[in-house]
Protein backbone atom coordinates (compact mmCIF):
# COMPACT_ATOMS: atom_id res chain seq x y z
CA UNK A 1 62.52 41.64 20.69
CA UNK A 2 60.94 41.54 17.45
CA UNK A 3 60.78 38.00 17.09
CA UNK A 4 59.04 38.14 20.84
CA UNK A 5 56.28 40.87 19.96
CA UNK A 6 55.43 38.87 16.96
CA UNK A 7 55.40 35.69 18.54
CA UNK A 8 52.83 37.65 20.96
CA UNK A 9 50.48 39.04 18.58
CA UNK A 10 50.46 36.02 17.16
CA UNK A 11 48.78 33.61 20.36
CA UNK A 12 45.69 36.10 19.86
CA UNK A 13 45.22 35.64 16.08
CA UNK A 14 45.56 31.89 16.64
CA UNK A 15 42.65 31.75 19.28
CA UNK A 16 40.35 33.65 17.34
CA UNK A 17 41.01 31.87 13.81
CA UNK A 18 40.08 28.57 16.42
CA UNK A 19 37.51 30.49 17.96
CA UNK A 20 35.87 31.74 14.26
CA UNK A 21 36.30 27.84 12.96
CA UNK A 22 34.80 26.30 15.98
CA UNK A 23 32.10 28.66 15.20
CA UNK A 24 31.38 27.84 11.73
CA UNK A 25 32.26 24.07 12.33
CA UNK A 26 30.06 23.87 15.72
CA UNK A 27 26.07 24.28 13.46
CA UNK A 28 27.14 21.01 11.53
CA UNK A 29 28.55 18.77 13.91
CA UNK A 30 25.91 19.81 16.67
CA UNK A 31 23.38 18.64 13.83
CA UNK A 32 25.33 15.69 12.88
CA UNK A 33 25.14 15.18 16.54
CA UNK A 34 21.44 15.35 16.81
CA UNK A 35 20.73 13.63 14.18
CA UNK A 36 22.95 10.26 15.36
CA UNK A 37 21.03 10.33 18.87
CA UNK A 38 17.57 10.49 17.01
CA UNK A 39 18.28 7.95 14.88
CA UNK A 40 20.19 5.84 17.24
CA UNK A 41 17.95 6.49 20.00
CA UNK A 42 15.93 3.28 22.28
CA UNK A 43 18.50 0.60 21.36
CA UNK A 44 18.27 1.52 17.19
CA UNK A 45 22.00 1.75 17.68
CA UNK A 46 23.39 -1.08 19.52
CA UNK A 47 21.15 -3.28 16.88
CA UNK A 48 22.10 -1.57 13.53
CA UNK A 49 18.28 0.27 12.89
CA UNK A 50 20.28 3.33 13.43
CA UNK A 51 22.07 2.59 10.18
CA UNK A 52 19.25 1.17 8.43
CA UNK A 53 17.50 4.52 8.94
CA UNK A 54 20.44 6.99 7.93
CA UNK A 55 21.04 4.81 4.85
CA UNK A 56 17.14 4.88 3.87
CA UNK A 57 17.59 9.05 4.29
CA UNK A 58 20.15 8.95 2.10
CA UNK A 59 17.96 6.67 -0.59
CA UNK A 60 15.27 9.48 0.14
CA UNK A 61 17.70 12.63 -0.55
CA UNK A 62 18.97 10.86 -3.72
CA UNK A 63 16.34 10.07 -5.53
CA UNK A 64 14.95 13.49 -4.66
CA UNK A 65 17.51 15.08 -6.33
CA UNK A 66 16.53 13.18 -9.37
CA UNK A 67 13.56 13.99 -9.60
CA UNK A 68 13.73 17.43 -9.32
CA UNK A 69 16.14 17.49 -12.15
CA UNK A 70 14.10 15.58 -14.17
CA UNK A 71 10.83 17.80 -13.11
CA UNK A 72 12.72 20.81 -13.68
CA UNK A 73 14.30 20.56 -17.19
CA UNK A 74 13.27 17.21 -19.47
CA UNK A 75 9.67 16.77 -18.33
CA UNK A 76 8.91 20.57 -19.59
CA UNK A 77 10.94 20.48 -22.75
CA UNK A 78 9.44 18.44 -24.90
CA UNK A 79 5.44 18.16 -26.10
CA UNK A 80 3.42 16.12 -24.02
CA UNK A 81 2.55 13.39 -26.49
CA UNK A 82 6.02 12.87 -27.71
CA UNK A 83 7.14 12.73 -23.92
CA UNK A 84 3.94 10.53 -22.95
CA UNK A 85 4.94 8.59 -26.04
CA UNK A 86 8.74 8.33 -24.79
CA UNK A 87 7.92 7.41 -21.38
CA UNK A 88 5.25 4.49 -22.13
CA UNK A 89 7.95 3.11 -24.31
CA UNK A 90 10.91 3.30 -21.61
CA UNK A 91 8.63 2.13 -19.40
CA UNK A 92 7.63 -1.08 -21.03
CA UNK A 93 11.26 -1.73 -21.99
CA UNK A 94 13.30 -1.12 -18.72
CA UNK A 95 10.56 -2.11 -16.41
CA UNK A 96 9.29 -4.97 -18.67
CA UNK A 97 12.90 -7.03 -17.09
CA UNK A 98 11.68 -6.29 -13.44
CA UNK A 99 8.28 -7.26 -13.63
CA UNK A 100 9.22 -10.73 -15.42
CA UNK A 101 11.91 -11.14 -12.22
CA UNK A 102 9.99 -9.93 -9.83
CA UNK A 103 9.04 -13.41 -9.05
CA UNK A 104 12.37 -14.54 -8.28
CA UNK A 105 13.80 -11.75 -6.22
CA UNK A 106 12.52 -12.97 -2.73
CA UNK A 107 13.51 -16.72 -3.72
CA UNK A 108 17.10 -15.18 -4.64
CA UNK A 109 17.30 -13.09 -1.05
CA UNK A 110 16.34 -16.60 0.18
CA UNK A 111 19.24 -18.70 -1.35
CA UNK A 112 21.64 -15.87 -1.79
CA UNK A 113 21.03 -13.90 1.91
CA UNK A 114 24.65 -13.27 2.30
CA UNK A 115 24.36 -10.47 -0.19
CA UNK A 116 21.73 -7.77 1.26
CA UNK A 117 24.53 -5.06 1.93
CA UNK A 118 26.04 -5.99 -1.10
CA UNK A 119 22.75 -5.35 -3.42
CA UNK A 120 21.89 -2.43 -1.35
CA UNK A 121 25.36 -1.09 -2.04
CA UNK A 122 24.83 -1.96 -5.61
CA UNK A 123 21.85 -0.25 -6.16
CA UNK A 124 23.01 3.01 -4.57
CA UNK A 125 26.03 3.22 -6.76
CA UNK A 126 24.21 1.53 -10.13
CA UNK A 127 22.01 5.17 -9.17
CA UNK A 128 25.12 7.38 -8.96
CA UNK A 129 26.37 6.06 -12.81
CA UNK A 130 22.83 6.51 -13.81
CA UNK A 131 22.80 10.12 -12.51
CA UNK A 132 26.20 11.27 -13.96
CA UNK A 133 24.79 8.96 -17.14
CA UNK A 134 21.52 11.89 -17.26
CA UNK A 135 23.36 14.74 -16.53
CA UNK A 136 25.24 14.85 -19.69
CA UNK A 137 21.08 14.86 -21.73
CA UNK A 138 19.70 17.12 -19.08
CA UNK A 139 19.66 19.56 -20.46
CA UNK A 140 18.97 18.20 -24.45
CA UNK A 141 16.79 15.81 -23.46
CA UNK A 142 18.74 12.88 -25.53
CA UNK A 143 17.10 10.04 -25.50
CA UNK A 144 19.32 8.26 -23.45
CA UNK A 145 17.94 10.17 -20.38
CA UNK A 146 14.53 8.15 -20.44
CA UNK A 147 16.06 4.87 -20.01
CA UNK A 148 18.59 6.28 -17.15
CA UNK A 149 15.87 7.71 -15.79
CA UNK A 150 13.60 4.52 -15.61
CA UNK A 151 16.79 2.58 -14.38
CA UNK A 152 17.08 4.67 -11.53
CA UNK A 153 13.54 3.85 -10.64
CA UNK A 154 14.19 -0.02 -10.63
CA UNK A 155 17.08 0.70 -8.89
CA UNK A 156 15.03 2.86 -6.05
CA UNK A 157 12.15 -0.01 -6.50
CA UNK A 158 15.13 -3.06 -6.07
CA UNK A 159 16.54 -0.98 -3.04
CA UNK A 160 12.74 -1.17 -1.05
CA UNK A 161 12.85 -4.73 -1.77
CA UNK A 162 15.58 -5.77 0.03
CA UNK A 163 15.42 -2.79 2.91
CA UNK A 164 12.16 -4.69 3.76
CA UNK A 165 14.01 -8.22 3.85
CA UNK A 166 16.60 -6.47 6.49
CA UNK A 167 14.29 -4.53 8.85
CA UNK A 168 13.56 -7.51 11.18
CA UNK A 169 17.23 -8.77 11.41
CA UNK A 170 18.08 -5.13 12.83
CA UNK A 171 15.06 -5.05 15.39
CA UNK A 172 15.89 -3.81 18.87
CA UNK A 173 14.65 -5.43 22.05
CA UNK A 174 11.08 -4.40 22.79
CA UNK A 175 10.97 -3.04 19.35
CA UNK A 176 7.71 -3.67 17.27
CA UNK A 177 8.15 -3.96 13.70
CA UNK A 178 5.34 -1.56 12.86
CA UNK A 179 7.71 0.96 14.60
CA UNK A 180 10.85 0.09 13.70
CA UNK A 181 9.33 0.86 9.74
CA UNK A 182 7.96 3.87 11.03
CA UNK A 183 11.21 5.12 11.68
CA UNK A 184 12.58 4.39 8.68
CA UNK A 185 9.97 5.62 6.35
CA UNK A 186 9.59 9.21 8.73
CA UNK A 187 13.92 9.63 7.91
CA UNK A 188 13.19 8.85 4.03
CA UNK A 189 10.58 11.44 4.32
CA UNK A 190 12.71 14.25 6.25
CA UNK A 191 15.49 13.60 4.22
CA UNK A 192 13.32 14.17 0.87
CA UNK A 193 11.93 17.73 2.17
CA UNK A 194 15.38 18.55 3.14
CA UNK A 195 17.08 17.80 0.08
CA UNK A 196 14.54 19.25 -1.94
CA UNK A 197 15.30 22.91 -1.44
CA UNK A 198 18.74 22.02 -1.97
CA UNK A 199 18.30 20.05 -5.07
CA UNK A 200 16.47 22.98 -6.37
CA UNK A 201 19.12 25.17 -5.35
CA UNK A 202 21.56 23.53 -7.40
CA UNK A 203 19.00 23.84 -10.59
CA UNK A 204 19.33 27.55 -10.52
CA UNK A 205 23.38 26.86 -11.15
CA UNK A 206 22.67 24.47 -14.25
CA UNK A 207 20.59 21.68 -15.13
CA UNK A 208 23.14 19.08 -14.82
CA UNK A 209 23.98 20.12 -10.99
CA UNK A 210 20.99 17.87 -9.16
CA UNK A 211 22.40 14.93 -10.62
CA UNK A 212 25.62 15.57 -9.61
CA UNK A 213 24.62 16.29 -6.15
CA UNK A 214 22.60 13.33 -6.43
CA UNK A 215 25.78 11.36 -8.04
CA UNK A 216 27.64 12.14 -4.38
CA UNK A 217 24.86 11.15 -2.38
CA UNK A 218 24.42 7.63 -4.18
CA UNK A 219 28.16 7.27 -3.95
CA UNK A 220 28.52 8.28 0.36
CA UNK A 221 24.98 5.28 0.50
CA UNK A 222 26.81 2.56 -1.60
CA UNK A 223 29.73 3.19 1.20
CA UNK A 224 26.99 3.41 4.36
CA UNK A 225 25.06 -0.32 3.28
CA UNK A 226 28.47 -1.69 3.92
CA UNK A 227 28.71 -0.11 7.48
CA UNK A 228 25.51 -2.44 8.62
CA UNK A 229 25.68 -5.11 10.75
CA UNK A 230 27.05 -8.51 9.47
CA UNK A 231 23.73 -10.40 10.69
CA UNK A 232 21.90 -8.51 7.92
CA UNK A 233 23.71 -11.00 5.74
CA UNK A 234 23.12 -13.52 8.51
CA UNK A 235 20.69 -16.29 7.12
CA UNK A 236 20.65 -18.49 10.95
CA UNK A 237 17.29 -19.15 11.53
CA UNK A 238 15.29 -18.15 8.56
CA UNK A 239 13.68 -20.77 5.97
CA UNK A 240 11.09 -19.59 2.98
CA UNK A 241 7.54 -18.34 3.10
CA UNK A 242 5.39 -19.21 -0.47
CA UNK A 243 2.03 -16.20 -0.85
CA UNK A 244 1.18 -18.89 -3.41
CA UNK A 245 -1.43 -20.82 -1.68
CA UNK A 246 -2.23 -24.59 -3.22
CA UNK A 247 -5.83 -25.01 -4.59
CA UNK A 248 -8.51 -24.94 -1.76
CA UNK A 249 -6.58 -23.87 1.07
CA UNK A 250 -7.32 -20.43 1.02
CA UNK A 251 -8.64 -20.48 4.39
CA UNK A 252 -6.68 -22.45 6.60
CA UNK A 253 -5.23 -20.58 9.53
CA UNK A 254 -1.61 -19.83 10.59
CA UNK A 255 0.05 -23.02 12.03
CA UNK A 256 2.77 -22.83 14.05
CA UNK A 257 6.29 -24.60 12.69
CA UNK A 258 7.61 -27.39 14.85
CA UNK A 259 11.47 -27.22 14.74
CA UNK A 260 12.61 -31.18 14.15
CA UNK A 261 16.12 -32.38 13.36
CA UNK A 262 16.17 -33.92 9.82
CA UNK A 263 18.85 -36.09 8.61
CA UNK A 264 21.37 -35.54 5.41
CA UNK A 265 19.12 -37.40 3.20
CA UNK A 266 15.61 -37.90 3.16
CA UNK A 267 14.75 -34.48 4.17
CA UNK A 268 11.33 -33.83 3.11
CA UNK A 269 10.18 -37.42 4.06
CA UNK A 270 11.32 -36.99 7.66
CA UNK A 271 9.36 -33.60 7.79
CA UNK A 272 6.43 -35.60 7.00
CA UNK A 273 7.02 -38.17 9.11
CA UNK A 274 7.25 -35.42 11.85
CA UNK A 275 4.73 -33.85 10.98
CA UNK A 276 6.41 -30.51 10.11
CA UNK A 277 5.20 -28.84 7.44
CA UNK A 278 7.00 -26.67 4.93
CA UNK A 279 6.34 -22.84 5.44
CA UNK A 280 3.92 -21.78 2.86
CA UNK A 281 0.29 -20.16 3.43
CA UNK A 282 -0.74 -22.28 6.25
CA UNK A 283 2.62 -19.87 7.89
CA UNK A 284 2.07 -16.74 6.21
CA UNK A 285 -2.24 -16.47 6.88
CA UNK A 286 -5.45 -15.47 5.22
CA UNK A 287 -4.53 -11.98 7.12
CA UNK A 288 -1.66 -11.14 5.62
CA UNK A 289 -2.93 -12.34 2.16
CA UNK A 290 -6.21 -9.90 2.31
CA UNK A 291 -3.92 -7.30 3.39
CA UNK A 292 -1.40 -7.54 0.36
CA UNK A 293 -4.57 -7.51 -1.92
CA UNK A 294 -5.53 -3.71 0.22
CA UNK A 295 -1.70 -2.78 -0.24
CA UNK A 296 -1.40 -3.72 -3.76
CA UNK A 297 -4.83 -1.60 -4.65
CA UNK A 298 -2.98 1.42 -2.49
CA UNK A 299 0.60 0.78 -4.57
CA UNK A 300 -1.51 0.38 -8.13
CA UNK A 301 -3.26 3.89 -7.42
CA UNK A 302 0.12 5.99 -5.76
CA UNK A 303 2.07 4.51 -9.26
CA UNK A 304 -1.54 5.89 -11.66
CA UNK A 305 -1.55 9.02 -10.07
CA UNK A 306 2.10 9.41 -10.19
CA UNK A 307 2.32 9.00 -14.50
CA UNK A 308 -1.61 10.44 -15.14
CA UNK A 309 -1.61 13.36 -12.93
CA UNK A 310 2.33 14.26 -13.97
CA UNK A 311 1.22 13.97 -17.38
CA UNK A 312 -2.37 15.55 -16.78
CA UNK A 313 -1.70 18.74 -15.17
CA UNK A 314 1.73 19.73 -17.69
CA UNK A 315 -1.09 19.77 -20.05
CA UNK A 316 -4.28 21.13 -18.22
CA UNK A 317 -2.88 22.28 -14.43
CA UNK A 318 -4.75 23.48 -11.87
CA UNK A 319 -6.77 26.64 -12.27
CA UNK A 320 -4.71 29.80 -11.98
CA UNK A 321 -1.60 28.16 -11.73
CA UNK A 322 1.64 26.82 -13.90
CA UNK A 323 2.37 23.60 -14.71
CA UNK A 324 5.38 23.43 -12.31
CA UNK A 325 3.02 25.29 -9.46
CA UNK A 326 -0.02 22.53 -10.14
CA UNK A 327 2.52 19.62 -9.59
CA UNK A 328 3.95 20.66 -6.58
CA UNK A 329 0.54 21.27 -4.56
CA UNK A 330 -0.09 17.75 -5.58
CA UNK A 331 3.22 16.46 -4.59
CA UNK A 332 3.64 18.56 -1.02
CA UNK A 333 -0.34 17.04 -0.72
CA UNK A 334 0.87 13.63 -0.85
CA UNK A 335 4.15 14.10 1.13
CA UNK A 336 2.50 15.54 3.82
CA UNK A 337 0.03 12.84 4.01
CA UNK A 338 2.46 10.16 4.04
CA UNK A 339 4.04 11.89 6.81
CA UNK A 340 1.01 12.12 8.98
CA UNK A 341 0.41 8.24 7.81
CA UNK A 342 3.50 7.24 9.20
CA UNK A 343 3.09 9.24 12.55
CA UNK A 344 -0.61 7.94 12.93
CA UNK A 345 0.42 4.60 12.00
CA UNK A 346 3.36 4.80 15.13
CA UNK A 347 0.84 6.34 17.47
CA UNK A 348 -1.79 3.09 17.08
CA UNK A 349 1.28 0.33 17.51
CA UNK A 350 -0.88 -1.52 15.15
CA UNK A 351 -3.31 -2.19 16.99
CA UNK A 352 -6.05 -4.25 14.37
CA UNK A 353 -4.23 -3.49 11.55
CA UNK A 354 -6.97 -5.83 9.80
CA UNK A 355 -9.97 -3.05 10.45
CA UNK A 356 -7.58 0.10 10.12
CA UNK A 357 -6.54 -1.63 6.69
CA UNK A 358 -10.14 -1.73 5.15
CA UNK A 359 -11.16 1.68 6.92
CA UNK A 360 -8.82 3.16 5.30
CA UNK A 361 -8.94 1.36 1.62
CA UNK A 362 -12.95 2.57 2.09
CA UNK A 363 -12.10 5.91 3.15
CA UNK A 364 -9.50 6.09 -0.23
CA UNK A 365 -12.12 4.81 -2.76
CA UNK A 366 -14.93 7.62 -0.70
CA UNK A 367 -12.41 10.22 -1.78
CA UNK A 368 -11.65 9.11 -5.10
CA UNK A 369 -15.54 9.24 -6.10
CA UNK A 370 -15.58 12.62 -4.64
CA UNK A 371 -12.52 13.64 -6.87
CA UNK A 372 -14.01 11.84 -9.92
CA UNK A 373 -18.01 13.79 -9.27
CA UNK A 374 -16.43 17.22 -8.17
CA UNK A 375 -13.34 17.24 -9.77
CA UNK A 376 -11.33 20.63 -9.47
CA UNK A 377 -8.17 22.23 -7.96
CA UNK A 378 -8.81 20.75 -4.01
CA UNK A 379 -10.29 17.20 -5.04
CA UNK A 380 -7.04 15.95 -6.42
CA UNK A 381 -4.85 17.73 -4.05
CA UNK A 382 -7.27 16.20 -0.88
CA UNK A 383 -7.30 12.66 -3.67
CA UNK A 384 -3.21 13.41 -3.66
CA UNK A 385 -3.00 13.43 -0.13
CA UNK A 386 -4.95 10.60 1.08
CA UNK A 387 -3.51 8.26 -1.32
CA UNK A 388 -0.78 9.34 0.63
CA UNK A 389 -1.81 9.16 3.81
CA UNK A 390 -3.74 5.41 3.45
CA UNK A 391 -0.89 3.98 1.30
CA UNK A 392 1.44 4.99 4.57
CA UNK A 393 -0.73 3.52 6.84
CA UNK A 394 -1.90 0.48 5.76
CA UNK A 395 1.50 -0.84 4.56
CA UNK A 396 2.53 -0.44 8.24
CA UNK A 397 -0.05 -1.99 9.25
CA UNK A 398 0.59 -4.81 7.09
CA UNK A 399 3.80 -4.94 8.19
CA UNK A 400 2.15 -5.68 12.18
CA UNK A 401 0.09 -8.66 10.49
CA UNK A 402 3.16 -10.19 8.97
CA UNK A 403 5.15 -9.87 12.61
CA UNK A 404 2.35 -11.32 14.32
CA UNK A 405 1.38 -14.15 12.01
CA UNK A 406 4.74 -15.09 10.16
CA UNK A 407 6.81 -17.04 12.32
CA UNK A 408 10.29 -15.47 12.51
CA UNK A 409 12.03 -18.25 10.76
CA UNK A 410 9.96 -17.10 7.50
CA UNK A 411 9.47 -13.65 8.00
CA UNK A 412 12.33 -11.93 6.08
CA UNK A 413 11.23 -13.84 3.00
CA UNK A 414 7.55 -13.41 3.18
CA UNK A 415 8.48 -9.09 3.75
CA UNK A 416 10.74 -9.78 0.40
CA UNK A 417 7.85 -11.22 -1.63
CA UNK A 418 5.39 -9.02 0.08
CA UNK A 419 7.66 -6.48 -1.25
CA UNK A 420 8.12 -7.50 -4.73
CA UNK A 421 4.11 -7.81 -4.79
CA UNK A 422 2.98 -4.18 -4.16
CA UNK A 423 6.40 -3.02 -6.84
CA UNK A 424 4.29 -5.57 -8.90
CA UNK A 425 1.31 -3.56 -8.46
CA UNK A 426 2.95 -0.07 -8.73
CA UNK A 427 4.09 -0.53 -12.20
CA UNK A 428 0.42 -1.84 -13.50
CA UNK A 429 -1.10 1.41 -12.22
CA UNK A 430 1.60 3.54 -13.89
CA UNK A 431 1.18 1.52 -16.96
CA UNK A 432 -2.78 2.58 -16.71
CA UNK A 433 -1.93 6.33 -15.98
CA UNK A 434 0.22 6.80 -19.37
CA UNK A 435 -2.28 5.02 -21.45
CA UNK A 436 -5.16 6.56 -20.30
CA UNK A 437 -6.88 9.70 -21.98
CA UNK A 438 -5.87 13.11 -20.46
CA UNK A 439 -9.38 13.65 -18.94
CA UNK A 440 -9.53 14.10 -15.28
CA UNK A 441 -12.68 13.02 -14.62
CA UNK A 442 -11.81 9.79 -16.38
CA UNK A 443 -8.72 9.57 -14.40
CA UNK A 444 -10.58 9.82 -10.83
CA UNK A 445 -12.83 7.34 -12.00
CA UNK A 446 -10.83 5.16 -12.66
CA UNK A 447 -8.56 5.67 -9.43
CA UNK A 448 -11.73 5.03 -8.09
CA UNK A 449 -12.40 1.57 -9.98
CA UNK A 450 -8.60 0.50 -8.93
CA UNK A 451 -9.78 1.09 -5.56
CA UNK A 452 -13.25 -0.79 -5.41
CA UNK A 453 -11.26 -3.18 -7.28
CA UNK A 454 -8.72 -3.82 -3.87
CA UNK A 455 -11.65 -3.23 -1.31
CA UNK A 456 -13.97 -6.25 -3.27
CA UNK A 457 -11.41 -8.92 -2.81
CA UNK A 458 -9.50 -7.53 0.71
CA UNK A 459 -12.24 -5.78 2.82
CA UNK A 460 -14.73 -8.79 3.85
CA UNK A 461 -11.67 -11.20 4.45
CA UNK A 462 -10.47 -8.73 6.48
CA UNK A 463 -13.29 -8.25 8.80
CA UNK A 464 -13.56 -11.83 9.19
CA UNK A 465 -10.48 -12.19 9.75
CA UNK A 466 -10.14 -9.57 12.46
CA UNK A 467 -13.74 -10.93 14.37
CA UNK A 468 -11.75 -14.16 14.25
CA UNK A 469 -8.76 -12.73 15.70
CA UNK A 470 -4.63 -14.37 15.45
CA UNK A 471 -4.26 -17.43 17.30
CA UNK A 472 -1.02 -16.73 17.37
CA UNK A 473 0.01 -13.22 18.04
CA UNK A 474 3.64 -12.11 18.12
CA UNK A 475 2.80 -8.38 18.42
CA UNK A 476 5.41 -6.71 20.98
């Protein structure tokens, strides 16, 4: 009897301990739900862009955790010339190595494609040792935080290289490049206002707790690059694209490649003989070349702004508010406009990515005047925000010039030096930003000069370019 009543009371404490857990557990998976049919939505599964696009919110959600560590504790703790003085030297030293290989990393993805998940993989967890490596001189601000810290941001910069190199193996049917890039950017952006909150959450426990978090997320991503596709590491089909142009040929059009069998020996001569000609700028177009030159002016400001303002309003921040306050008007400025980049940039499909390229370099450098002649509280958060927003859009619209005028065969490698070009540029503009004064007038005028600087040597090339029109477009 009393084994029967307890065996009875027992079925309804056993539903409602399910019922209670499928309660709890039911807000997670529904979202992990969500979230897979989002990202995997219009074929992005089936082809592996789902993937690509959860891995590149993870990238987003880690290095956000960084940074608000780093923006929380070190950045505060220490004067600003001995931390301006710390940084420039870090910077030159870690990123010194990346800008003398630069050169060589899209020749390496060429020779050595079979290792894109791989490098991915290895920059995710080379980011989770770095973090546990900085959480230890948080909160001390040792000196071996600044050259963690700096490593993580090769690692981040290494990581876009190659992500760019995979996109168009991963391309669903009927899927336009410009697109496809606008997903992934809009989950790296979602993912960094999500894990923001969090990551600041975690700074109320202790300093060290970001990085940790931070430490886990790096770890799950190095596990998720090896979950893509195989054909990521696929090289069938692909051959090398050279942005180096020979002397006087700045001008010649994209040709197309004529595919020719070549015997074992004797290679280049039969090429010749065939008339095929190796994929270099005549492949790659005065288009695309103008529009790295817009990009790089875009990259060379977002990396000044970045190390002058950080620096700049610690020191003098906007009126009536904190340091901390200051620099998060003018990063929520800039997020937002990359956001509404990206989503403009997916709304035009790229359509004449040459004239929205130089409208928007000349709408950056109007801005940047205005900034440096009326400089106060909203200038730099509206200068802040359409760095954002331009930066967004014209590298996706670069991205549409190098689908239509790269032949597939050469596109991953010309996205992979592309790539390495506008890191390139990114460093040189931070470099500018610590050295310069702590003036902001100066500053705006010279995020101005960077500016006029891209528009004289992109903006007429691409309006001739764009009257001219591709006579070969590959635009889906």
């Amino acid at each position: 009897m009393a084994s029967a009543r307890s065996h009875d009371e027992s079925g309804p404490l056993r539903r409602t301990g399910r019922s209670i857990g499928h309660a709890l557990h039911t807000p997670f998976t529904g979202t992990a739900r969500g979230i897979r049919k989002a990202t995997h939505a219009h074929g992005a599964g089936e082809s592996g862009l789902g993937k690509l696009i959860e891995l590149h919110a993870v990238n987003g959600a880690g290095d956000v955790m960084i940074t608000v560590a780093l923006a929380s504790t070190v950045f505060f703790s220490v004067p600003t010339d001995q931390a301006r003085g710390r940084v420039a030297l870090y910077l030159a030293v870690t990123m010194a190595p990346f800008i003398l290989l630069a050169p060589v990393i899209g020749p390496l993805l060429d020779h050595l494609p079979h290792g894109r998940r791989a490098a991915m993989a290895g920059s995710m967890l080379a980011r989770a040792a770095l973090a546990l490596t900085m959480s230890g001189a948080v909160a001390t601000g040792g000196l071996e935080l600044y050259p963690a810290a700096l490593g993580v941001l090769v690692c981040s910069k290494a990581y876009g290289v190659v992500r760019s190199a995979v996109v168009p193996r991963l391309l669903p049917p009927r899927f336009s490049l410009v697109k496809a890039n606008s997903r992934v950017t809009l989950a790296g952006l979602l993912a960094t206002g999500a894990a923001a909150p969090i990551g600041a959450g975690l700074q109320t426990i202790g300093p060290p707790w970001p990085l940790y978090g931070a430490c886990a997320i790096f770890v799950g991503g190095g596990v998720l690059a090896f979950t893509l596709p195989p054909k990521v590491d696929s090289a069938k089909g692909e051959r090398k694209a050279h942005l180096v142009p020979p002397h006087g040929e700045a001008a010649v059009r994209p040709e197309p490649l004529r595919k020719t069998a070549a015997p074992r020996t004797g290679k280049k001569q039969a090429k010749e003989r065939n008339g095929e000609k190796r994929p270099g700028l005549r492949s790659v177009g005065p288009s695309v070349l103008h529009g790295l030159q817009a990009n790089a002016s875009h990259r060379a400001l977002s990396g000044f702004l970045i190390f002058f303002l950080a620096f700049l309003l610690r020191e003098h921040p906007l009126a009536g508010q904190s340091a901390a306050i200051s620099l998060g008007i003018v990063g929520v400025a800039a997020g937002v406009g990359n956001a509404l980049g990206t989503a403009v940039g997916s709304w035009l499909r790229a359509r004449g990515p040459e004239i929205i390229i130089a409208s928007v370099l000349g709408l950056a450098l109007g801005v940047a005047v205005l900034a440096a002649v009326f400089f106060s509280t909203v200038m730099v958060a509206a200068l802040a925000a359409m760095a954002g927003f331009t930066q967004a859009l014209s590298k996706l619209s670069l991205d549409a010039m190098i689908q239509r005028d790269v032949p597939e065969e050469v596109r991953t490698s010309a996205f992979a030096r592309s790539e390495t070009l506008l890191q390139m540029a990114w460093v040189a503009g931070g470099a500018i930003g610590i050295a310069l004064p702590l003036n902001g007038v100066l500053g705006m005028s010279v995020a101005a000069g960077i500016l006029a600087l891209g528009a004289a040597a992109s903006v007429r090339g691409l309006l001739g370019a764009a009257r001219r029109g591709s006579p070969h477009p590959r635009v889906a």
